[in-house]
Protein backbone atom coordinates (compact mmCIF):
# COMPACT_ATOMS: atom_id res chain seq x y z
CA UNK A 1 -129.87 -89.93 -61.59
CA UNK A 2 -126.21 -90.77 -60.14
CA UNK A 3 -125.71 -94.40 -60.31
CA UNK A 4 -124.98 -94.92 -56.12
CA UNK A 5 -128.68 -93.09 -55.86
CA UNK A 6 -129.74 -95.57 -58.79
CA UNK A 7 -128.31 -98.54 -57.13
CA UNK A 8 -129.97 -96.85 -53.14
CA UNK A 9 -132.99 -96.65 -54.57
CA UNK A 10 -133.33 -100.75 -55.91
CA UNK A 11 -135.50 -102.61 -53.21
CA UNK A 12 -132.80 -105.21 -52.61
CA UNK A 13 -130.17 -103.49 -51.26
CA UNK A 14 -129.38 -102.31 -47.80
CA UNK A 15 -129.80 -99.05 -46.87
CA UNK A 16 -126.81 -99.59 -44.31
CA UNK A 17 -124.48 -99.90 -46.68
CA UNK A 18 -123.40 -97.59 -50.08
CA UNK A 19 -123.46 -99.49 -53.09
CA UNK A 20 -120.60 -100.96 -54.42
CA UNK A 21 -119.85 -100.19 -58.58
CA UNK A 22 -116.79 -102.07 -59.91
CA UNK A 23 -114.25 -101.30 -63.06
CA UNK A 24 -112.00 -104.32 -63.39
CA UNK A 25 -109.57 -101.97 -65.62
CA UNK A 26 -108.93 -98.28 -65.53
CA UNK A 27 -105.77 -96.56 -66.51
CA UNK A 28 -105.95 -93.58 -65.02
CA UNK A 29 -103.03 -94.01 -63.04
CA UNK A 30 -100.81 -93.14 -66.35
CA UNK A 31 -102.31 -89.74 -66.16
CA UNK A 32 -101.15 -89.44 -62.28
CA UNK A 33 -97.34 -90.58 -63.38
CA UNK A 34 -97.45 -89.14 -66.75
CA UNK A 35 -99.13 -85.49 -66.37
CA UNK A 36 -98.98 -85.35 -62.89
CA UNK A 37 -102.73 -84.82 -63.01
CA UNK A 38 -104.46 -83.95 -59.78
CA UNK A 39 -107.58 -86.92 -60.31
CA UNK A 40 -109.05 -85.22 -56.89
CA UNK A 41 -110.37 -82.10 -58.85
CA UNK A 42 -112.80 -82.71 -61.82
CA UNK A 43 -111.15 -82.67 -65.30
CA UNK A 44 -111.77 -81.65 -68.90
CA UNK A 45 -109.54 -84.56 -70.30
CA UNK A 46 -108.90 -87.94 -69.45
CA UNK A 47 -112.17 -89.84 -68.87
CA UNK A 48 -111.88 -90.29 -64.90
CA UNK A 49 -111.13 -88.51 -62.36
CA UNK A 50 -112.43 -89.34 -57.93
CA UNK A 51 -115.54 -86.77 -58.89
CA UNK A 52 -116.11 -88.01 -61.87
CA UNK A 53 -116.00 -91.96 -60.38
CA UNK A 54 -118.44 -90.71 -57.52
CA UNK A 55 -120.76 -89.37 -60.22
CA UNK A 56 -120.88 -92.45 -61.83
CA UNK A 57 -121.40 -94.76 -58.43
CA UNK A 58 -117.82 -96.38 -59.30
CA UNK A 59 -116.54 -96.27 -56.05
CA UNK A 60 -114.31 -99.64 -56.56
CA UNK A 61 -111.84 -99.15 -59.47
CA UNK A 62 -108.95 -101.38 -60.60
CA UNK A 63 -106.28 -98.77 -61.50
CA UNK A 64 -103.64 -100.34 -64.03
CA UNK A 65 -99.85 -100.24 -63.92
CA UNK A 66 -99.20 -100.83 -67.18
CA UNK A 67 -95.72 -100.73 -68.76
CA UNK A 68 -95.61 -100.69 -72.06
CA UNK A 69 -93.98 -103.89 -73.48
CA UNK A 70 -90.80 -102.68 -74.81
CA UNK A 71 -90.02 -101.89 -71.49
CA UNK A 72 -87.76 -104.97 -71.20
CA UNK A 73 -86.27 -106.64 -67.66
CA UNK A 74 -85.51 -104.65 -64.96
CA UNK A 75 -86.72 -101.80 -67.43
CA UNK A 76 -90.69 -102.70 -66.62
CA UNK A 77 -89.92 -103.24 -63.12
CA UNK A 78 -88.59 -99.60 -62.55
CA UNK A 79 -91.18 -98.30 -64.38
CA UNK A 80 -94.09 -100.24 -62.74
CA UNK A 81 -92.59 -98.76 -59.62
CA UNK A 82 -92.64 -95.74 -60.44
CA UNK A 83 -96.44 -96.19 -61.09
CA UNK A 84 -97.34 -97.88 -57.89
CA UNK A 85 -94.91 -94.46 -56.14
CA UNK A 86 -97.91 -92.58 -58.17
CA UNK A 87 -100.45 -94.38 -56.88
CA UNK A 88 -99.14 -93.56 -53.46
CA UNK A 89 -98.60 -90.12 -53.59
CA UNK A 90 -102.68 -90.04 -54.30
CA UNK A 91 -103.03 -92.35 -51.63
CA UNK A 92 -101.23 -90.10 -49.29
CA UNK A 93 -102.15 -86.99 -50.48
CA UNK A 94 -106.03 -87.36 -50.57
CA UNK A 95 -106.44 -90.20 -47.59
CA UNK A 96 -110.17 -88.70 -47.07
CA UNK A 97 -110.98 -89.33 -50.94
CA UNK A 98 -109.40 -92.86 -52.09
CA UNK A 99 -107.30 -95.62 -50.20
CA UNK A 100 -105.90 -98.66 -51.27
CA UNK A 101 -107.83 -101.55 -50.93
CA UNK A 102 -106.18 -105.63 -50.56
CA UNK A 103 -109.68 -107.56 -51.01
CA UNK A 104 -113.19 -107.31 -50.62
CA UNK A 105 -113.80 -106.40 -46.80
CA UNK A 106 -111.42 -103.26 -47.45
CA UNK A 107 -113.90 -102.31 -50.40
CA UNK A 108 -116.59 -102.54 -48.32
CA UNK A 109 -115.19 -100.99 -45.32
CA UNK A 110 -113.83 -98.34 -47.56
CA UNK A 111 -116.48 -97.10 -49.57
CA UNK A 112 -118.75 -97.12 -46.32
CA UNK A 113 -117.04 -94.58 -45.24
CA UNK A 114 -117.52 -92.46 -48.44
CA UNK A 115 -113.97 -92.97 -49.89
CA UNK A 116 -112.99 -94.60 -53.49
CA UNK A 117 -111.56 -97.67 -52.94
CA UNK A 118 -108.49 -98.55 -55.28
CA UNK A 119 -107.39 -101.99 -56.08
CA UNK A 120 -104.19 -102.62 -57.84
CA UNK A 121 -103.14 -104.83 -61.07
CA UNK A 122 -100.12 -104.85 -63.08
CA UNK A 123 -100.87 -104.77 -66.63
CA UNK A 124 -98.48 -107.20 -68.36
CA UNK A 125 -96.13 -110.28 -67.09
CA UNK A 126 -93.13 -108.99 -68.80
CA UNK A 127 -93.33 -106.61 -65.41
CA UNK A 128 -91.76 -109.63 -63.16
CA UNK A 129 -88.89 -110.16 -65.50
CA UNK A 130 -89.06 -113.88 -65.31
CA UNK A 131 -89.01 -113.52 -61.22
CA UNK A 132 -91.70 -115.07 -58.95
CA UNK A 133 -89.61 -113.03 -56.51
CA UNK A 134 -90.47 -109.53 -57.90
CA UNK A 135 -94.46 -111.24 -58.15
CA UNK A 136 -94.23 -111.67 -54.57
CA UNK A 137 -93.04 -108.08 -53.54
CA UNK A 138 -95.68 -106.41 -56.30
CA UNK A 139 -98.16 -108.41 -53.68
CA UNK A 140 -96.27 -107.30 -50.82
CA UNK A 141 -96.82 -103.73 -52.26
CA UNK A 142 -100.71 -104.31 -52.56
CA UNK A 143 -100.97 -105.46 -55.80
CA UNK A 144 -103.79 -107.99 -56.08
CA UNK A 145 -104.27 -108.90 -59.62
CA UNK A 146 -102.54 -109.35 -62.98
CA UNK A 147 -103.19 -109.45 -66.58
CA UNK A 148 -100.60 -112.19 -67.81
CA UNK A 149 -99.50 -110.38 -70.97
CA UNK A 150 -100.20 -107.15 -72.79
CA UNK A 151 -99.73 -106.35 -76.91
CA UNK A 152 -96.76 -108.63 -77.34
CA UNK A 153 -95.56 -112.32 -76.10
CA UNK A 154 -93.01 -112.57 -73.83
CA UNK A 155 -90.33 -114.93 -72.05
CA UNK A 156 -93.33 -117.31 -70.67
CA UNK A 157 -96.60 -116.34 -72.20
CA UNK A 158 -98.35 -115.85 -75.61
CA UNK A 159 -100.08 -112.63 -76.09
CA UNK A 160 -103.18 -112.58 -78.18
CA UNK A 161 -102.06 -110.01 -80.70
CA UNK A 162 -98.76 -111.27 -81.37
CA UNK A 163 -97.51 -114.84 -83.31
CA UNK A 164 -97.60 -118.02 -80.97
CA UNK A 165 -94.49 -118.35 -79.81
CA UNK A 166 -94.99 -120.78 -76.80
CA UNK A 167 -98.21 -122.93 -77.51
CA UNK A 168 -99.82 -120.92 -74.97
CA UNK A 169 -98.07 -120.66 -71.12
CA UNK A 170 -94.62 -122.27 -70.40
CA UNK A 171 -94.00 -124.49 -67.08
CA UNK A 172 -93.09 -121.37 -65.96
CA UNK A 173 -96.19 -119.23 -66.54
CA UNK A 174 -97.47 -122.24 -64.87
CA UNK A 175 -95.77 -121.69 -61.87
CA UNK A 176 -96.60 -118.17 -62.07
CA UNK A 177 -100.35 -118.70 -62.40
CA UNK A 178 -100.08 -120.87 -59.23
CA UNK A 179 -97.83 -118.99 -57.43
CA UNK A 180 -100.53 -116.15 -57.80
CA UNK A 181 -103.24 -118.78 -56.72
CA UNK A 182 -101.54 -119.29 -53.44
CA UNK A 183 -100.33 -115.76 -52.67
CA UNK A 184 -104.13 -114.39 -53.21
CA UNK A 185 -103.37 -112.19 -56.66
CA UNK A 186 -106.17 -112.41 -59.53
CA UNK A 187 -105.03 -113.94 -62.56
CA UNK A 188 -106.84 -111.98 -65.60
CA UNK A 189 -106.63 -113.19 -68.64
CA UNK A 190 -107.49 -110.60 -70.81
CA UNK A 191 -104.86 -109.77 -73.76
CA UNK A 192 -104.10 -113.29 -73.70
CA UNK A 193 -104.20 -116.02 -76.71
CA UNK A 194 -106.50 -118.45 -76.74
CA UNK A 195 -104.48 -121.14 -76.01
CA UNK A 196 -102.98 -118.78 -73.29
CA UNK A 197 -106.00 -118.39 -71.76
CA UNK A 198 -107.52 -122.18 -71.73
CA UNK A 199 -103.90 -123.30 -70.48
CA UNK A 200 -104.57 -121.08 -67.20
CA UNK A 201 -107.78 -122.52 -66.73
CA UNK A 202 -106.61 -126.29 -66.55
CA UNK A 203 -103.76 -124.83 -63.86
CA UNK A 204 -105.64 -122.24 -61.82
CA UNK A 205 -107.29 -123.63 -58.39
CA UNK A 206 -109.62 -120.13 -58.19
CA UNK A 207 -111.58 -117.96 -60.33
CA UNK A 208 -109.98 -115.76 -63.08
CA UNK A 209 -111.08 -112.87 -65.09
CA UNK A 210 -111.03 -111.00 -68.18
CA UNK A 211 -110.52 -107.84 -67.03
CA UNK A 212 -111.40 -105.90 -70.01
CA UNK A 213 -112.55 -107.93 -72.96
CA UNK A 214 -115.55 -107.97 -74.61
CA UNK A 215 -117.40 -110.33 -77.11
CA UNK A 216 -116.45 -112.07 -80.24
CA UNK A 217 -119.10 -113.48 -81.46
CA UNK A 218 -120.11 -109.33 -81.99
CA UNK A 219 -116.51 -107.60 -82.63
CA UNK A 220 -114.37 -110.04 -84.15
CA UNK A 221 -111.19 -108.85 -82.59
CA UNK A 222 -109.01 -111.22 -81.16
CA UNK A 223 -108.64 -108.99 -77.26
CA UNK A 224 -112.35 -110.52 -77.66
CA UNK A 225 -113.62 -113.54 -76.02
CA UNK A 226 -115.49 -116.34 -78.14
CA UNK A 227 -119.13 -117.89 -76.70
CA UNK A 228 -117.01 -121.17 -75.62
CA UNK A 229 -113.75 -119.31 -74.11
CA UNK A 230 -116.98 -117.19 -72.20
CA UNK A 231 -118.64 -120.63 -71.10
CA UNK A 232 -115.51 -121.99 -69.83
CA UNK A 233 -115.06 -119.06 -68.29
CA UNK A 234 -117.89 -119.45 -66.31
CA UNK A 235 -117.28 -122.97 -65.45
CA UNK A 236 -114.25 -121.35 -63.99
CA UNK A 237 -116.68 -119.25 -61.25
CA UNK A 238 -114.96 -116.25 -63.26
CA UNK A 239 -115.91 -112.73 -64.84
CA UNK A 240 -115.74 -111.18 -68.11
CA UNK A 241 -115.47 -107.30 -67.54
CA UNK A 242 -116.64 -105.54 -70.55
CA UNK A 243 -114.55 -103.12 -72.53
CA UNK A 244 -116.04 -99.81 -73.58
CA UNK A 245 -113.26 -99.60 -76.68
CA UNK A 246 -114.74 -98.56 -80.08
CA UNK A 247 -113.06 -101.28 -81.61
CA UNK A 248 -113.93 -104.15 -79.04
CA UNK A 249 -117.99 -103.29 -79.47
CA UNK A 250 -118.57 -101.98 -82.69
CA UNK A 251 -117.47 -104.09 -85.94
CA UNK A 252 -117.06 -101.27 -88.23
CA UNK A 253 -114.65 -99.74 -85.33
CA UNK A 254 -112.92 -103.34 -85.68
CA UNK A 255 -111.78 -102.75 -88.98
CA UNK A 256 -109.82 -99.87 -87.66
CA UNK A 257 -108.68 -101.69 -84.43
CA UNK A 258 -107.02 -104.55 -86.30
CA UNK A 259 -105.40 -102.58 -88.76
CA UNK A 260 -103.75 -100.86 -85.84
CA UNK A 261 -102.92 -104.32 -84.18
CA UNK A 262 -101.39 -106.00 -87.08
CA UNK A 263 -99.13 -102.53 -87.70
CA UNK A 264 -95.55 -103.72 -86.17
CA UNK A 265 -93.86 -100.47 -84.47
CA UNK A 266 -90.27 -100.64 -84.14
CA UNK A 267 -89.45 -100.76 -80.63
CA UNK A 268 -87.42 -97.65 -79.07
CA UNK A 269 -83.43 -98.61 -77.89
CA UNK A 270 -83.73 -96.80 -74.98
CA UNK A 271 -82.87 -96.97 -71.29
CA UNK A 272 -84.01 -95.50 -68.37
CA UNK A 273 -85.38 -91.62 -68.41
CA UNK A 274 -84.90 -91.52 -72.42
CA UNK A 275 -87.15 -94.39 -72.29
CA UNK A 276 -89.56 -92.67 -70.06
CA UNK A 277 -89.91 -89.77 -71.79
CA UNK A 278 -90.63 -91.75 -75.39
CA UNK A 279 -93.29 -93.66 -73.52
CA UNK A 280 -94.37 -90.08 -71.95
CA UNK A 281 -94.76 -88.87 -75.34
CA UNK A 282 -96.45 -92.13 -77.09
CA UNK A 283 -99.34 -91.86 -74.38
CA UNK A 284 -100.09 -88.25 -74.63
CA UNK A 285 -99.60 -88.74 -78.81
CA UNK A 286 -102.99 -91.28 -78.34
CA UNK A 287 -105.01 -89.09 -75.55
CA UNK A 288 -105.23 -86.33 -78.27
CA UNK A 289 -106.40 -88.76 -80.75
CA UNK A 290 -109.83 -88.69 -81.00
CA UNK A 291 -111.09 -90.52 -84.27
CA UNK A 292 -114.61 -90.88 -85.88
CA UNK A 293 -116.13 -93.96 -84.63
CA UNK A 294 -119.60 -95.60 -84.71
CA UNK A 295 -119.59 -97.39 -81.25
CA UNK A 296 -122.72 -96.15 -79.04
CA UNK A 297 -123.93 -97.47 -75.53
CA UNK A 298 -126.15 -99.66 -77.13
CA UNK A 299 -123.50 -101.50 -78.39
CA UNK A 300 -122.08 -101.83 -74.90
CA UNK A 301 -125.30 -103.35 -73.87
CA UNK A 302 -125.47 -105.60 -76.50
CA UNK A 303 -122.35 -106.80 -75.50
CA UNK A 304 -123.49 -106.97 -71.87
CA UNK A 305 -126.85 -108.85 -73.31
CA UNK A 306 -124.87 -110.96 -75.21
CA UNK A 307 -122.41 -112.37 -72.54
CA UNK A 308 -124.68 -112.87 -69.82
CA UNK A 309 -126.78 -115.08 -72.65
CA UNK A 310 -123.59 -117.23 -72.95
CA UNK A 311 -121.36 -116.86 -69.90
CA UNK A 312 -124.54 -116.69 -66.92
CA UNK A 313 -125.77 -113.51 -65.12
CA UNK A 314 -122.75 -114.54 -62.18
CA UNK A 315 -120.37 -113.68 -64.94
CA UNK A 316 -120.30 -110.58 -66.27
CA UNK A 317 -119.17 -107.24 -65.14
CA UNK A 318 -117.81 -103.78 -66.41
CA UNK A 319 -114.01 -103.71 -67.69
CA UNK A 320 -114.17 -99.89 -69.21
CA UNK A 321 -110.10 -99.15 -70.51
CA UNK A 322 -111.58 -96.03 -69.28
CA UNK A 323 -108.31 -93.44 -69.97
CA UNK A 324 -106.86 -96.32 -71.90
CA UNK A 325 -108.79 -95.98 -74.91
CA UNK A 326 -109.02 -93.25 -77.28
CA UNK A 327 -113.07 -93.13 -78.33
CA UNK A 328 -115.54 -94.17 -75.82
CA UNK A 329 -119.11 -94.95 -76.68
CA UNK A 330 -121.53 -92.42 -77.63
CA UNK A 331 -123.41 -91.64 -74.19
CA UNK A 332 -120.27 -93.59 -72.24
CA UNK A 333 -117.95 -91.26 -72.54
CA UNK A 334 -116.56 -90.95 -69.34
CA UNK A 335 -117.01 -92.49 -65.99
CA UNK A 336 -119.74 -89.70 -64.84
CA UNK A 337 -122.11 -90.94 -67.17
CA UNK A 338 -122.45 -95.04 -65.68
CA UNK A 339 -125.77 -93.73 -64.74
CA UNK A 340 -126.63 -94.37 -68.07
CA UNK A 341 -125.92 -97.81 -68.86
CA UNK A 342 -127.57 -98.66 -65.39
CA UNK A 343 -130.98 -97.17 -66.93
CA UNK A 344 -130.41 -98.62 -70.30
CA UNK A 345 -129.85 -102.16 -68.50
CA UNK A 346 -133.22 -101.40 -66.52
CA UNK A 347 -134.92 -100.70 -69.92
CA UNK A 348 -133.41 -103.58 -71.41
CA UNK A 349 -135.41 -105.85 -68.79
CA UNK A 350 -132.60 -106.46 -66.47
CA UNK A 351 -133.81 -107.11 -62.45
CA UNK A 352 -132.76 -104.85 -60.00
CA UNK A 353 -130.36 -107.48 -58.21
CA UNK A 354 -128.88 -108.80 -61.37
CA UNK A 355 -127.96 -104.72 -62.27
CA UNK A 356 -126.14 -104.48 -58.95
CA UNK A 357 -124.28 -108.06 -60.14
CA UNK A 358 -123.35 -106.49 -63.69
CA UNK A 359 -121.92 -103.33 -62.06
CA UNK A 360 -119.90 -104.56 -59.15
CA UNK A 361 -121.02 -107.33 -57.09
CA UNK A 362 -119.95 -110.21 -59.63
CA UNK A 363 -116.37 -108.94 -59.86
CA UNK A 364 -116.03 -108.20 -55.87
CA UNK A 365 -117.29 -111.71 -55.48
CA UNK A 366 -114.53 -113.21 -57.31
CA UNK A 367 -111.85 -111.07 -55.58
CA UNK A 368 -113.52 -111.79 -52.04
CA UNK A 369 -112.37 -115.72 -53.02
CA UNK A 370 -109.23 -115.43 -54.85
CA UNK A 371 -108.08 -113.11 -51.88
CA UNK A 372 -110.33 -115.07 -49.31
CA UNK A 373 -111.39 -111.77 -47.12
């Protein structure tokens, strides 16, 4: 059974309205820039495409522009524009399919009318350059959320899988996690250190989230949240979105994952299309990895189980990576098959209502108040 018939068929929800499925992180807007793949027609790669998200009732994706972090200054910017230009050319080109959407009442409007509805996030704070300016025009450009750092630390922020550098946020990443509070932008917190992340929380005025981050206390990785940083992210009114990554749900799969983490690449000295097409080449290098892993969808649900035990049933959602990892969970391996989980949820003894909270209405509630439509 599709998941949107799933979700139809639950006797809570309105038969007015189509149901709403959330992924707080999905990069399949690198395939768009990178490949130039055409995500309105059904694909044999990549792990989402708009028929594959209908299959699979996700019908309210955050699509990533990430740069990769040795894109440095004005470097990242170009580079994250040329991934929101991407995201506009789809925009334009299939306006009866997908449209962008700024908060919750364009979700909602948008997916009643049978379209995808797209929200924004910029994957990485080195992508302002050290510029609330440049912050305020990525909002101006319908950007609503972003994750503070990616794989490295930079000018104003540690990054979880790199060597304190700052104690956690500067006064300026303090500025910049308030300037996003006021201009209506998501702060997400995933790929953050610890400190990092518990420094936000003591500046933020609204709820945050982890866009794609799973559990600790299961996969010791350190992308992975711990039982307290989950209860204090609840305190917070925020979500945890969890991340489908062998590595982040299976420990065996960890093993692997922190190998590659603590392996230092030397970063390219590049510039502009050079640098592009080294970055072109490093992504489709990992999409034709595909290595032997041991992470299943019950290890997503145990993951699922295991944070709403800590965190609260308000506070958990779905944070896939989908085309940002390179081995999805046996029976999750691409968006189509959200159906799935759904069931296994159902089987696990999960209510109806608290399903539809899991897969979308706990992670549109907190952008409905961060962007206060």
């Amino acid at each position: 059974m599709r998941l949107a018939a799933f979700l139809l068929a639950l006797p809570l929800f309105s038969q007015t309205a189509p149901p709403i499925g959330v992924d707080s992180h999905m990069d399949t807007l690198q395939r768009v820039l990178i490949d130039r793949a055409d995500i309105s027609r059904r694909s044999p790669v990549g792990h989402s495409d708009i028929p594959r998200l209908k299959q699979g009732g996700v019908n309210a994706p955050f699509l990533a522009l990430w740069v990769p972090t040795y894109y440095k200054g004005a470097e990242a910017i170009r580079r994250t524009l040329d991934l929101r230009d991407a995201a506009q050319r789809l925009f334009d080109s299939h306006p009866e399919l997908i449209a962008l959407a700024l908060n919750a009442a364009d979700v909602e409007r948008i997916t009643r009318s049978g379209r995808i509805a797209a929200i924004l996030t910029v994957e990485g704070g080195h992508q302002i350059d050290d510029d609330l300016g440049v912050l305020r025009m990525y909002y101006k450009l319908g950007i609503r959320s972003m994750t503070l750092t990616h794989f490295r630390n930079h000018n104003w922020a540690d990054s979880s899988t790199d060597k304190p550098l700052h104690n956690g946020l500067t006064d300026f990443g303090k500025d910049v996690v308030r300037e996003m509070n006021q201009l209506g932008m998501i702060v997400d917190v995933s790929h953050v250190s610890d400190k990092t992340f518990y420094d936000v929380l003591a500046v933020t005025s609204k709820p945050v989230i982890a866009s794609h981050s799973s559990c600790r206390a299961i996969s010791d990785v350190p992308r992975n949240m711990t039982d307290d940083m989950l209860r204090a992210l609840a305190k917070n009114g925020g979500v945890v979105g969890i991340n489908f990554g062998e590595g982040f749900l299976n420990p065996k799969d960890a093993e692997t994952l922190k190998a590659d983490i603590a392996r230092v690449a030397d970063e390219p000295t590049l510039t502009s299309k050079a640098l592009d097409r080294y970055a072109d080449e490093q992504f489709r290098k990992e999409q034709m990895e595909h290595p032997t892993t041991y992470a299943t969808i019950d290890d997503a649900v145990a993951h699922i189980d295991h944070a709403v035990q800590v965190a609260g049933i308000d506070h958990v959602g779905i944070g896939s990576d989908f085309d940002g990892i390179s081995a999805p969970p046996k029976g999750l391996e691409d968006v189509s098959k959200m159906p799935a989980l759904a069931a296994a949820l159902k089987k696990k003894g999960y209510a109806d209502a608290d399903i539809r909270k899991i897969l979308g209405g706990n992670t549109l509630r907190v952008l409905r108040e961060v962007t206060g439509k």
